[in-house]
N, C-alpha and C. Protein backbone atom coordinates (compact mmCIF):
# COMPACT_ATOMS: atom_id res chain seq x y z
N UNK A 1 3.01 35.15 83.28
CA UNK A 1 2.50 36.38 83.85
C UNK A 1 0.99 36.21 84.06
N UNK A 2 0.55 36.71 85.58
CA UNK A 2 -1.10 37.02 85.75
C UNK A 2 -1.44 37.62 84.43
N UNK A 3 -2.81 36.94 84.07
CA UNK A 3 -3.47 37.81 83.23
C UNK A 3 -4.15 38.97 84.58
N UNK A 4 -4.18 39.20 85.59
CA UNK A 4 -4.46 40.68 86.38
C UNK A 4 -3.35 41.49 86.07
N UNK A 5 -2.61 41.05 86.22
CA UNK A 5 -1.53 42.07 85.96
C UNK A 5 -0.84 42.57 84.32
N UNK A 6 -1.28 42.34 83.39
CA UNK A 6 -1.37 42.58 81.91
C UNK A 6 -2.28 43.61 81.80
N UNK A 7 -1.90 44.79 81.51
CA UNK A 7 -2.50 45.89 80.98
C UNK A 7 -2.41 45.78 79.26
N UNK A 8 -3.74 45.75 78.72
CA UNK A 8 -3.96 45.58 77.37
C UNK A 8 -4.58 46.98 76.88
N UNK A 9 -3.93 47.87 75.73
CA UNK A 9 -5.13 48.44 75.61
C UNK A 9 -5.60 48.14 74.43
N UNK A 10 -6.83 47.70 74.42
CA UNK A 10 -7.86 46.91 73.51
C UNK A 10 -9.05 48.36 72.48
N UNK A 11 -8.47 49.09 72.86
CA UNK A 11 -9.26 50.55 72.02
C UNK A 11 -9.04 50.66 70.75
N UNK A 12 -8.14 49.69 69.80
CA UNK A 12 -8.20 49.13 68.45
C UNK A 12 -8.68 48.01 67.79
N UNK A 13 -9.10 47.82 68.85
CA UNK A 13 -9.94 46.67 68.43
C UNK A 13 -11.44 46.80 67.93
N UNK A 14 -11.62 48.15 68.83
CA UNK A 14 -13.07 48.85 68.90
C UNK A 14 -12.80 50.22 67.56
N UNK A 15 -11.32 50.72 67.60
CA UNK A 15 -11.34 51.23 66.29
C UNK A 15 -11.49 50.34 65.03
N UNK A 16 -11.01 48.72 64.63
CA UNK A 16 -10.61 48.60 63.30
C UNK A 16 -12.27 48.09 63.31
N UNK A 17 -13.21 47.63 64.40
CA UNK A 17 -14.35 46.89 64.65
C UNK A 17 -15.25 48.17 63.60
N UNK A 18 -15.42 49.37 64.04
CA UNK A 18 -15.98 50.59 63.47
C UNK A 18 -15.24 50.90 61.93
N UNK A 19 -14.13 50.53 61.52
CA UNK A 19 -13.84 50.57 60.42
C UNK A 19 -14.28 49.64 59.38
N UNK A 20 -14.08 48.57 60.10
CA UNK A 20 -15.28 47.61 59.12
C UNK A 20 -16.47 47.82 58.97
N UNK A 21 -17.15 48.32 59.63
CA UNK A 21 -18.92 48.12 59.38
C UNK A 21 -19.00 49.80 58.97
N UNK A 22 -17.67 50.32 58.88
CA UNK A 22 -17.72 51.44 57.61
C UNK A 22 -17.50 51.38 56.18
N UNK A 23 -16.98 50.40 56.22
CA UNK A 23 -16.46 49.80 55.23
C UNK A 23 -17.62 49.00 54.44
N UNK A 24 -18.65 48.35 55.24
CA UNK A 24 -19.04 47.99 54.65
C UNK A 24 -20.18 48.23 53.09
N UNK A 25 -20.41 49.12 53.39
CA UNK A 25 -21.34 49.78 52.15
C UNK A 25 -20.61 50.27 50.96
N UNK A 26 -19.41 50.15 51.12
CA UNK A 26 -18.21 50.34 50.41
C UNK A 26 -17.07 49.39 50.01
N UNK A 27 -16.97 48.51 49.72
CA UNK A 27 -16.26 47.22 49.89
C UNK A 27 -14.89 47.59 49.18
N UNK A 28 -14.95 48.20 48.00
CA UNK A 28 -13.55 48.35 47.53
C UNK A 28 -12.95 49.30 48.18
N UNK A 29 -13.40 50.24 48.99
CA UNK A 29 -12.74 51.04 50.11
C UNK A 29 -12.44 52.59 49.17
N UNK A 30 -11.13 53.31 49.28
CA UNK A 30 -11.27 54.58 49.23
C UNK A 30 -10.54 54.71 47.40
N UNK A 31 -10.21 53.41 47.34
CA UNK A 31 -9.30 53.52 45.94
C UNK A 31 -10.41 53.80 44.87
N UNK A 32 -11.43 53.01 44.71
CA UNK A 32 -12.57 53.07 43.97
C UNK A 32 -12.80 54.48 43.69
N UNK A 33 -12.67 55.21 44.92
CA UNK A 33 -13.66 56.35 44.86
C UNK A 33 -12.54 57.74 44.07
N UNK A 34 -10.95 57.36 44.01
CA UNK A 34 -10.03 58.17 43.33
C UNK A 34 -10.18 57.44 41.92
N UNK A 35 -10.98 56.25 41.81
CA UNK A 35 -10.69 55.97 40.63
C UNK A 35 -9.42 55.56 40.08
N UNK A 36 -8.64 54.83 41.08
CA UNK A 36 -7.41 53.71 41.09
C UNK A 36 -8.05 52.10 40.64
N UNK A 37 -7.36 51.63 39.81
CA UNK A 37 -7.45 50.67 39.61
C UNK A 37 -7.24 49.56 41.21
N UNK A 38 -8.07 48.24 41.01
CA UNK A 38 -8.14 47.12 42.22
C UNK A 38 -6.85 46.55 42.23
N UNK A 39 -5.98 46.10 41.04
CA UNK A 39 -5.11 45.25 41.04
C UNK A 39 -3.94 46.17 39.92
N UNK A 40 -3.20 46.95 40.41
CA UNK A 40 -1.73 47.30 39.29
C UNK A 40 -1.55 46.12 38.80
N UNK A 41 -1.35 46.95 37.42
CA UNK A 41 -0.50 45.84 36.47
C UNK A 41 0.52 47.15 36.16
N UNK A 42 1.73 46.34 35.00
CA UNK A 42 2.53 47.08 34.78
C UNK A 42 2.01 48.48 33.87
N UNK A 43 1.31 48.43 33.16
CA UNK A 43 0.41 49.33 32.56
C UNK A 43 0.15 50.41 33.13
N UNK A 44 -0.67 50.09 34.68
CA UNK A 44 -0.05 50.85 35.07
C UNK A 44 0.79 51.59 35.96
N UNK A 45 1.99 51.15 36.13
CA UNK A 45 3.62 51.42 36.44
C UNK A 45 3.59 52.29 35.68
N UNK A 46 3.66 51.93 34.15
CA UNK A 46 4.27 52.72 33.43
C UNK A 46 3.75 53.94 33.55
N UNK A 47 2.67 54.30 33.64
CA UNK A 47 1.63 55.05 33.66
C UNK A 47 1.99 56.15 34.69
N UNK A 48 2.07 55.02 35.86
CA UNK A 48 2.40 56.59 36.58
C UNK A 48 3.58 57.19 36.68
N UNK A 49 4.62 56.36 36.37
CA UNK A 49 6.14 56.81 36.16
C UNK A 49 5.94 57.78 35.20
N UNK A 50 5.60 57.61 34.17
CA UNK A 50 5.51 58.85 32.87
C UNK A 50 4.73 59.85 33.73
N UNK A 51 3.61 60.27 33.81
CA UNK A 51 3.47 61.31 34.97
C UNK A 51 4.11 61.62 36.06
N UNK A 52 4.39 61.11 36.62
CA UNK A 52 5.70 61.58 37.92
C UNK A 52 6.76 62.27 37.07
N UNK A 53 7.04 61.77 35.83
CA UNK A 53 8.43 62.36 35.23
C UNK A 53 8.04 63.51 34.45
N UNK A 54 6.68 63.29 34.12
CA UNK A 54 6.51 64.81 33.30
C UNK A 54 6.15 66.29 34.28
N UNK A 55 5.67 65.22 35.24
CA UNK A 55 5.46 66.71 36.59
C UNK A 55 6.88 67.16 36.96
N UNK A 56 7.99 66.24 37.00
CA UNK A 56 9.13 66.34 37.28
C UNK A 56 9.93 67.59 36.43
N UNK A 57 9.61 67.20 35.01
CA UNK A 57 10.00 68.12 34.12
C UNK A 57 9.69 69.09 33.46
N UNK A 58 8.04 69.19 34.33
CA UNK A 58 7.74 70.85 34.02
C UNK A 58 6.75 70.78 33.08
N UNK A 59 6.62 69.83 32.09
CA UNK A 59 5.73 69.95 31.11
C UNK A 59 4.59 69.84 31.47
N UNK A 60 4.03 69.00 32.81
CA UNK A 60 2.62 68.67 33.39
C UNK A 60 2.69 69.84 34.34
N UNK A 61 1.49 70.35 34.62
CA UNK A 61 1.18 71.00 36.19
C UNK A 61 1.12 69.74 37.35
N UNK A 62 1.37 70.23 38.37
CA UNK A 62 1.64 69.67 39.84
C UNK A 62 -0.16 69.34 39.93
N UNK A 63 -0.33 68.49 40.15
CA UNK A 63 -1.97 68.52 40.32
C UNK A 63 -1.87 69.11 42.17
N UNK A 64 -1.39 68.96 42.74
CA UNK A 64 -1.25 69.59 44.23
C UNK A 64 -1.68 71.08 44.20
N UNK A 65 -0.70 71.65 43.69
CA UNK A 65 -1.26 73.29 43.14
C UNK A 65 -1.00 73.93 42.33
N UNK A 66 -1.30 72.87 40.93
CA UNK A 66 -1.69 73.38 39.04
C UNK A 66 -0.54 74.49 38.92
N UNK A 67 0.70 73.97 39.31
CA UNK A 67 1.83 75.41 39.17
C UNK A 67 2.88 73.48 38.44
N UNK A 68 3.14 74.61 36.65
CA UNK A 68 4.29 73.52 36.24
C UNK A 68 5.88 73.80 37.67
N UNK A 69 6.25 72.82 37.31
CA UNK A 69 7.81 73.57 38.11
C UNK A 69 8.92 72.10 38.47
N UNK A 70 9.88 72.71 37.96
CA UNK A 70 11.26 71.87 37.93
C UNK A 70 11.59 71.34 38.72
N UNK A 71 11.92 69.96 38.83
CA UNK A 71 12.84 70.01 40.67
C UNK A 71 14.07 69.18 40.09
């Protein structure tokens, strides 16, 4: 195929280009900033499974909107 006749659209290239040099003053990106660990280990798996299950069962509040509740 002509490369004339190949319609590319190249407007992500110019998005991920602007995401990097946003990125840059920030290198570990958005996890850092929730205060997620760089690399899971099982630690914490476990970790968040036991929270998922206690929000599950009512004993934790929903951190979404601090209401305990069953599902």
């Amino acid at each position: 195929m002509d490369e004339e006749k190949k319609k590319v659209d190249e407007a992500w290239k110019e998005h991920a280009e602007k995401e990097k040099q946003e990125g840059k003053g920030n290198p570990a990106g958005s996890d850092s900033e929730k205060g997620l660990p760089q690399d899971a280990d099982f630690g914490f798996f476990v970790t968040s499974l036991a929270i998922q299950a206690s929000i599950a069962l009512g004993t934790t509040p929903n951190p979404i909107n601090n209401q305990k509740e069953e599902t």
